[in-house]
PDB file of N, CA and C in Angstrom:
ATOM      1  N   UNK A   1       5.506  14.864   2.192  1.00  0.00           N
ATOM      2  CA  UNK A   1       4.394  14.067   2.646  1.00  0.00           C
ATOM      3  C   UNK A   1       4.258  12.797   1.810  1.00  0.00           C
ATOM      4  N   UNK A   2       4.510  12.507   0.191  1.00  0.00           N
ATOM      5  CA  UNK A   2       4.114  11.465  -0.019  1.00  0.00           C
ATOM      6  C   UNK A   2       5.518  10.339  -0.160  1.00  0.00           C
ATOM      7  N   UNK A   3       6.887  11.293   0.655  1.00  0.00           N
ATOM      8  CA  UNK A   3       7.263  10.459   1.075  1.00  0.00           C
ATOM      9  C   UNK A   3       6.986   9.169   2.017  1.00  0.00           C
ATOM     10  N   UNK A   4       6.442   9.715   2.890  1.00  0.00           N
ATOM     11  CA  UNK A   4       5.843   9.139   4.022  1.00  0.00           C
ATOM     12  C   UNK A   4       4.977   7.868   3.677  1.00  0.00           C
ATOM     13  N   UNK A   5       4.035   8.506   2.598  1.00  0.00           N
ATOM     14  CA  UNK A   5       3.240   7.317   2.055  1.00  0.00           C
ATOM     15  C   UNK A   5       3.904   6.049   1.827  1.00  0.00           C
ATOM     16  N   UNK A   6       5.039   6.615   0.800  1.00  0.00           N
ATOM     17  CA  UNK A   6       5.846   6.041   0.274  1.00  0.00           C
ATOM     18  C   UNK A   6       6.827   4.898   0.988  1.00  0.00           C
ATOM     19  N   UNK A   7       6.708   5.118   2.198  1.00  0.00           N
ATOM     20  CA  UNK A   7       8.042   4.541   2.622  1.00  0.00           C
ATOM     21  C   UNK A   7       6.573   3.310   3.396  1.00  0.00           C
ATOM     22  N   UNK A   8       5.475   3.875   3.825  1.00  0.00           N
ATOM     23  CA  UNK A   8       4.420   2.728   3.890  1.00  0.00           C
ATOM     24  C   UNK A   8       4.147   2.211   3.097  1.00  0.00           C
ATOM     25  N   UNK A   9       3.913   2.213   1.557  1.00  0.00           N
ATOM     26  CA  UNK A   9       3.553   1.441   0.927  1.00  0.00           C
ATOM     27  C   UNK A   9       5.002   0.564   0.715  1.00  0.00           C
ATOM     28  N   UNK A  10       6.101   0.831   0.869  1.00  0.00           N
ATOM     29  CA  UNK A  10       7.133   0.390   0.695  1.00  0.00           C
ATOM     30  C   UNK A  10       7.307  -0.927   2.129  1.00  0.00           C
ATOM     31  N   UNK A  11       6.784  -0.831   3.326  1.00  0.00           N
ATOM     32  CA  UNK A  11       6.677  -1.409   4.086  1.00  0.00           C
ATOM     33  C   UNK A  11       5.718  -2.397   4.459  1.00  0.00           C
ATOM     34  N   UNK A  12       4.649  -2.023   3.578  1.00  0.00           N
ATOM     35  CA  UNK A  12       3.097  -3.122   3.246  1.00  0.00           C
ATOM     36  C   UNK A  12       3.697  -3.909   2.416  1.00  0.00           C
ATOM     37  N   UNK A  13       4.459  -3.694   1.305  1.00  0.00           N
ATOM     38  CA  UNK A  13       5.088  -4.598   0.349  1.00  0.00           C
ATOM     39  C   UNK A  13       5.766  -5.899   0.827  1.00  0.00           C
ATOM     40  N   UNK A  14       6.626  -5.445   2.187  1.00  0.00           N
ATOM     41  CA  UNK A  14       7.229  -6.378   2.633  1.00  0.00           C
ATOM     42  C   UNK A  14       6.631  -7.677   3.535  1.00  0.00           C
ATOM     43  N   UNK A  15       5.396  -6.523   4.189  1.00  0.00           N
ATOM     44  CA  UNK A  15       4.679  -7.404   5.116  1.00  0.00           C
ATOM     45  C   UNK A  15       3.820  -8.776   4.730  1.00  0.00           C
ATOM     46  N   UNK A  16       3.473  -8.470   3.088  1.00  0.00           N
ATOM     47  CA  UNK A  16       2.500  -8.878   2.398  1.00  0.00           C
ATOM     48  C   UNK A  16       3.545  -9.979   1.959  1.00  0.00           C
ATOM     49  N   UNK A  17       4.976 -10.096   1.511  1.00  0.00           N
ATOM     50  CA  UNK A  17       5.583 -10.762   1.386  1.00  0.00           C
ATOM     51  C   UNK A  17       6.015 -11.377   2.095  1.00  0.00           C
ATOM     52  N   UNK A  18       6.014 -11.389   3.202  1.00  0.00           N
ATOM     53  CA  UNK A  18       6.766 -11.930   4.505  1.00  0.00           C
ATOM     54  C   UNK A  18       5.498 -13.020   5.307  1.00  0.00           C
ATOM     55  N   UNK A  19       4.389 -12.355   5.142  1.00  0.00           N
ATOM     56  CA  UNK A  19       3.340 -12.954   6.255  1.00  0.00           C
ATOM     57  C   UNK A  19       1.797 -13.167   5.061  1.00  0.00           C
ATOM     58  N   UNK A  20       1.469 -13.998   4.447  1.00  0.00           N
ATOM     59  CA  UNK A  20       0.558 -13.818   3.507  1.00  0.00           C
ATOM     60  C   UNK A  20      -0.785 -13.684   4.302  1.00  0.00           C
ATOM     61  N   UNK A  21      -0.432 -14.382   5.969  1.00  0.00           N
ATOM     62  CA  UNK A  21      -1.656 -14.503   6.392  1.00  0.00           C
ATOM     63  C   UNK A  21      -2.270 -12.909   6.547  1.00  0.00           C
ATOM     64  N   UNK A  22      -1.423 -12.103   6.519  1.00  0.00           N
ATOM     65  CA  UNK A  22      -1.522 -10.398   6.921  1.00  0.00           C
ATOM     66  C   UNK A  22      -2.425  -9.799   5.403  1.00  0.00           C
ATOM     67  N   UNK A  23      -2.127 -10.446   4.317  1.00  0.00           N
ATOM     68  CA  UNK A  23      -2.526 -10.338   2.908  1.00  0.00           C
ATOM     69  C   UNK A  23      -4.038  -9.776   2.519  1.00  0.00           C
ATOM     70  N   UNK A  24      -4.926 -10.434   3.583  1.00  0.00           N
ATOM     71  CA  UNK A  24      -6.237 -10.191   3.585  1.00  0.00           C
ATOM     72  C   UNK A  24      -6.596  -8.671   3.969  1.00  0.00           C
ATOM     73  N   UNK A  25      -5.813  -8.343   5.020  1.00  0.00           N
ATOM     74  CA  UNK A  25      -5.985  -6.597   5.247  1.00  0.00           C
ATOM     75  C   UNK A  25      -5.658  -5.292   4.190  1.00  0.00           C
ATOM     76  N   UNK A  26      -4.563  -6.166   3.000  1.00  0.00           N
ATOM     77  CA  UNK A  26      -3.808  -5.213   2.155  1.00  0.00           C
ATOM     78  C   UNK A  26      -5.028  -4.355   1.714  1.00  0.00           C
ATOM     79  N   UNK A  27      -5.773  -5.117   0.873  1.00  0.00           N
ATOM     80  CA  UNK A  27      -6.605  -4.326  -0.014  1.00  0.00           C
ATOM     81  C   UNK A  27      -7.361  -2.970   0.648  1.00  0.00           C
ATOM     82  N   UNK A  28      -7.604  -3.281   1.874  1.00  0.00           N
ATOM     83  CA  UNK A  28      -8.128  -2.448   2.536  1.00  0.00           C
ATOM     84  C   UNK A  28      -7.586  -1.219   3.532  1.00  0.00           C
ATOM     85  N   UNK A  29      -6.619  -1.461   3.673  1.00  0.00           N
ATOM     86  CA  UNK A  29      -5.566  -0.505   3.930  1.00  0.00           C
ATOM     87  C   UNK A  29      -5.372   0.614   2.686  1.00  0.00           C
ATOM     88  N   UNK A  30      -5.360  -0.104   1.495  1.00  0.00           N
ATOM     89  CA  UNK A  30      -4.546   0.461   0.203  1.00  0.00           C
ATOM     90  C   UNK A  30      -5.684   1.605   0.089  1.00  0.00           C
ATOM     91  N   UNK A  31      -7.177   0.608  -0.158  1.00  0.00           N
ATOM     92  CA  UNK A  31      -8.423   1.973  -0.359  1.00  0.00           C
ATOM     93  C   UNK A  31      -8.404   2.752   0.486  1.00  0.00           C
ATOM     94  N   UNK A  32      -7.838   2.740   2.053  1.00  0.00           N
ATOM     95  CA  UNK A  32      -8.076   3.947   2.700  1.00  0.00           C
ATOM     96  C   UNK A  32      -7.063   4.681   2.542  1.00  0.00           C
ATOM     97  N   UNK A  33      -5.587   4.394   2.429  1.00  0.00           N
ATOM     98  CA  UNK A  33      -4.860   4.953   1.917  1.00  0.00           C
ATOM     99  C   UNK A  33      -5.022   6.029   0.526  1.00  0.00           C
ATOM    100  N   UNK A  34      -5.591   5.514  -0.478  1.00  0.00           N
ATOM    101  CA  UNK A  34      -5.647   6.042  -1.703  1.00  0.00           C
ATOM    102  C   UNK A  34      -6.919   6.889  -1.663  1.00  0.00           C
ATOM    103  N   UNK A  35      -7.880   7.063  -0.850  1.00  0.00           N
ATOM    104  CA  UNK A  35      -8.963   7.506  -0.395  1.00  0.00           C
ATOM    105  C   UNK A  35      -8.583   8.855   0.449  1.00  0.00           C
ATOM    106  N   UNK A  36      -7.455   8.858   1.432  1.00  0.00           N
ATOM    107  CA  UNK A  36      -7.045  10.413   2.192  1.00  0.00           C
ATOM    108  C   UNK A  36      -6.189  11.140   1.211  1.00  0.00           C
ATOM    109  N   UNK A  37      -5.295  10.767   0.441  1.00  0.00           N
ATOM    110  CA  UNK A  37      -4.364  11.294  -0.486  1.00  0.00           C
ATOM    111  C   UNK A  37      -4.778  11.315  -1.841  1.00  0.00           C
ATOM    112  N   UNK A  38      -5.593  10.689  -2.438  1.00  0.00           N
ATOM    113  CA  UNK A  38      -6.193  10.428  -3.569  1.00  0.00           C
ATOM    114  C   UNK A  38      -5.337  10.335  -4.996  1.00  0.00           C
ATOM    115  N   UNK A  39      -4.817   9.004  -4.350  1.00  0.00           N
ATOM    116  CA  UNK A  39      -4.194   8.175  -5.427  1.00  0.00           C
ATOM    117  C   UNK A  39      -4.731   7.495  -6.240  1.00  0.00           C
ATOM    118  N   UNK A  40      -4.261   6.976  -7.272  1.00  0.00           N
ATOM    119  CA  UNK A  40      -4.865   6.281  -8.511  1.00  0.00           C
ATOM    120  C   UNK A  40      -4.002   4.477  -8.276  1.00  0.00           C
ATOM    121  N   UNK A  41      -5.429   3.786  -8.338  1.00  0.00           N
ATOM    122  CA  UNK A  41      -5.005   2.083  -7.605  1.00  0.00           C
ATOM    123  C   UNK A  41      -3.785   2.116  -8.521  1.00  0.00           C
ATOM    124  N   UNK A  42      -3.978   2.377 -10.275  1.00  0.00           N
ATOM    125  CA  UNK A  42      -2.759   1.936 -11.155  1.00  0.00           C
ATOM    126  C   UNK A  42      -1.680   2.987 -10.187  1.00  0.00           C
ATOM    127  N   UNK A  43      -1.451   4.204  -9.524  1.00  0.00           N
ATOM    128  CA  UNK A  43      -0.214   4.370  -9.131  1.00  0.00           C
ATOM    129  C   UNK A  43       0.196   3.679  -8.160  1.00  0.00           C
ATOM    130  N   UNK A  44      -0.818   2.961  -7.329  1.00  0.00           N
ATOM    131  CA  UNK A  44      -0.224   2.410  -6.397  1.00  0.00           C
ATOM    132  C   UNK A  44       0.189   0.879  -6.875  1.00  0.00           C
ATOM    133  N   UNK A  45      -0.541   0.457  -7.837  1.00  0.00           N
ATOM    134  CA  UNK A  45       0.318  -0.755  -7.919  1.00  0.00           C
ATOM    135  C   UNK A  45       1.520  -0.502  -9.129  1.00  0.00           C
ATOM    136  N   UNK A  46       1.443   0.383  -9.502  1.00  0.00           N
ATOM    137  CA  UNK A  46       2.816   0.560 -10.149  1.00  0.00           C
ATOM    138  C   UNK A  46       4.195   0.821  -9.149  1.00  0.00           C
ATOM    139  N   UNK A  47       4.003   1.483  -7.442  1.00  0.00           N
ATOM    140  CA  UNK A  47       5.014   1.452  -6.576  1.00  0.00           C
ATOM    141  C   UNK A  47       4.998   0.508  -5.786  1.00  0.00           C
ATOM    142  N   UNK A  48       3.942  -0.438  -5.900  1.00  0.00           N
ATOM    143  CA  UNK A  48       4.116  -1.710  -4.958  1.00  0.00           C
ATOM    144  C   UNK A  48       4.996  -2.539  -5.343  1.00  0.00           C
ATOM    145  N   UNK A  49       4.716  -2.733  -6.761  1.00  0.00           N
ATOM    146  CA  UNK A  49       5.776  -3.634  -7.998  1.00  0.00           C
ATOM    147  C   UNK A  49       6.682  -3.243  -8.011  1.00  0.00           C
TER     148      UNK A  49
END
């Protein structure tokens, strides 16, 4: 399962790089993300990086 995450946060990475105008949704994606699985923001920006 947190493959799965994984391969989304791996795919937000790109989007966010590719389209900045898309940039404004990240943050909010990430809290609901880290909110059903209950991740820690530092783990997620340690796999975004």
């Amino acid at each position: 399962m947190v493959e799965k995450y994984m391969a989304l946060l791996w795919c937000l990475k790109i989007q966010v790089e590719r389209a900045y105008s898309r940039a404004v949704s990240v943050p909010t994606f990430l809290k609901k993300l880290m909110n059903i699985i209950g991740m820690s923001e530092q783990w997620v920006a340690a796999q975004i990086k």
